[in-house]
Protein backbone atom coordinates (compact mmCIF):
# COMPACT_ATOMS: atom_id res chain seq x y z
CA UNK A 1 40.74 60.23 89.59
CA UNK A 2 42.52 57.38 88.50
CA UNK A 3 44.83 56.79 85.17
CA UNK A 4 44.06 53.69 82.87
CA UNK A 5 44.72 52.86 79.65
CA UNK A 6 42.65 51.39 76.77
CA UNK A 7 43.23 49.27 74.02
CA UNK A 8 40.49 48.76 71.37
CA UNK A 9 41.21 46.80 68.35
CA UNK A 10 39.11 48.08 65.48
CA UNK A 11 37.25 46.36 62.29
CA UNK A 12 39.66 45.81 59.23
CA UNK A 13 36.90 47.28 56.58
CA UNK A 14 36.48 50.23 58.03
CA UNK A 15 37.95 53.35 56.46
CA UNK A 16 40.90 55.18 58.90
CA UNK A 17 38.80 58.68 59.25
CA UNK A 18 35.86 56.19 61.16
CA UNK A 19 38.12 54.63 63.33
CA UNK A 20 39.70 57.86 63.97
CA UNK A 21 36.12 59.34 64.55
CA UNK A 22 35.06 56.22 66.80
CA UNK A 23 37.93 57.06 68.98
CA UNK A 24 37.19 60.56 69.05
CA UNK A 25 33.42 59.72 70.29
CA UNK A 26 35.22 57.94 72.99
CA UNK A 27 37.16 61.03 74.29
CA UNK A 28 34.39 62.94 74.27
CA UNK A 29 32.39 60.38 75.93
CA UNK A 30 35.13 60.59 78.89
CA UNK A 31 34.88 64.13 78.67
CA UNK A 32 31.68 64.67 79.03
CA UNK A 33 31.83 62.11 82.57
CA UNK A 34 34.57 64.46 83.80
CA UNK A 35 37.62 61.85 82.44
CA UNK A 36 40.51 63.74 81.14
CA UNK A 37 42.07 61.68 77.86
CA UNK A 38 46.06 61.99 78.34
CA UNK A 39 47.45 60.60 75.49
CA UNK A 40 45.95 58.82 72.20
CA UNK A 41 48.71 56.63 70.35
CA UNK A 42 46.93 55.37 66.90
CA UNK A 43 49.03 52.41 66.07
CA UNK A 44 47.17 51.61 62.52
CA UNK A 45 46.20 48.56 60.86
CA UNK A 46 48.09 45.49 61.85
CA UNK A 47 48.02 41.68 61.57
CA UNK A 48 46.72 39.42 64.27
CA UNK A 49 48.53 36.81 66.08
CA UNK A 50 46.04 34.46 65.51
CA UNK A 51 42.43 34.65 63.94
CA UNK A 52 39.64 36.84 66.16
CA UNK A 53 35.88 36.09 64.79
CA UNK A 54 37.35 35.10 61.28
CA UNK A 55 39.29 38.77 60.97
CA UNK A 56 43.22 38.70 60.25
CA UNK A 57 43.75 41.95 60.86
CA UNK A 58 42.15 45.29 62.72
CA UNK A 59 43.16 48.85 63.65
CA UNK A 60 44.93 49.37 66.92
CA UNK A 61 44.35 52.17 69.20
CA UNK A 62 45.91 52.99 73.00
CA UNK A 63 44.31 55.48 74.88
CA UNK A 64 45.61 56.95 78.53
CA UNK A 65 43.46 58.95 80.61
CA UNK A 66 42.15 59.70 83.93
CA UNK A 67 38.74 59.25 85.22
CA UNK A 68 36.29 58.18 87.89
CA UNK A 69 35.30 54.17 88.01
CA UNK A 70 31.61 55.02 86.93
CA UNK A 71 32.58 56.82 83.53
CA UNK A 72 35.03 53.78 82.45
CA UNK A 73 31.97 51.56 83.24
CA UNK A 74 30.38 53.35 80.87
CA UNK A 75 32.76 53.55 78.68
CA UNK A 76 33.24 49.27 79.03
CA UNK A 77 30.00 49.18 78.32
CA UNK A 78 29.78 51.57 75.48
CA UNK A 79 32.55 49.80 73.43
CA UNK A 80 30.97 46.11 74.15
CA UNK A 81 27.70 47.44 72.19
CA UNK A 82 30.12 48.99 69.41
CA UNK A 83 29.95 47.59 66.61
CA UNK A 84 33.01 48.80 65.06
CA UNK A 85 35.09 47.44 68.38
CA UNK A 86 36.09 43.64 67.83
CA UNK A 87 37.99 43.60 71.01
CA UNK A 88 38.74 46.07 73.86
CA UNK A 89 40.31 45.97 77.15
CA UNK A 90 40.70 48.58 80.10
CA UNK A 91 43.15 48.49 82.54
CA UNK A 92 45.20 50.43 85.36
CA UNK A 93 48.75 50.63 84.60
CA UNK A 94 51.12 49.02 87.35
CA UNK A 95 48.55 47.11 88.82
């Protein structure tokens, strides 16, 4: 298995227990494809840099954990349908 890390950036309106359950889904999502979730590090609500699809602001999440290329497919592809996800990004640390 290989380690990555994930970064999802979460819509502002939403209340902090659905974010928290979104990311939850997630884990067990990787779970369930044999991943094994490492660390979660729920950084909160914070202000963007610059506007993203006319939002200010979203909750920021950092996941680490180990899994098999086809289950973080899935998981890509899971959080691009999510609608709840404004932006996420996957990638192998060091690389």
């Amino acid at each position: 298995m290989r380690t990555y890390e994930l970064m999802t950036i979460h819509r502002p309106e939403l209340p902090e227990e659905q974010v928290r359950a979104h990311l939850k889904k997630m884990e067990e999502l990787l779970a369930g494809r044999g991943g094994v979730v490492k660390n979660t590090d729920f950084w909160g609500k914070r202000r963007f840099a610059y506007e993203i699809d006319h939002l200010s602001e979203g909750y920021y999440a950092v996941v680490t954990f180990e899994a098999e290329p086809p289950a973080v497919a899935e998981l890509d592809r899971a959080l691009a349908l999510a609608d709840e996800v404004v932006r996420h990004k996957i990638v192998r640390p060091g690389d």
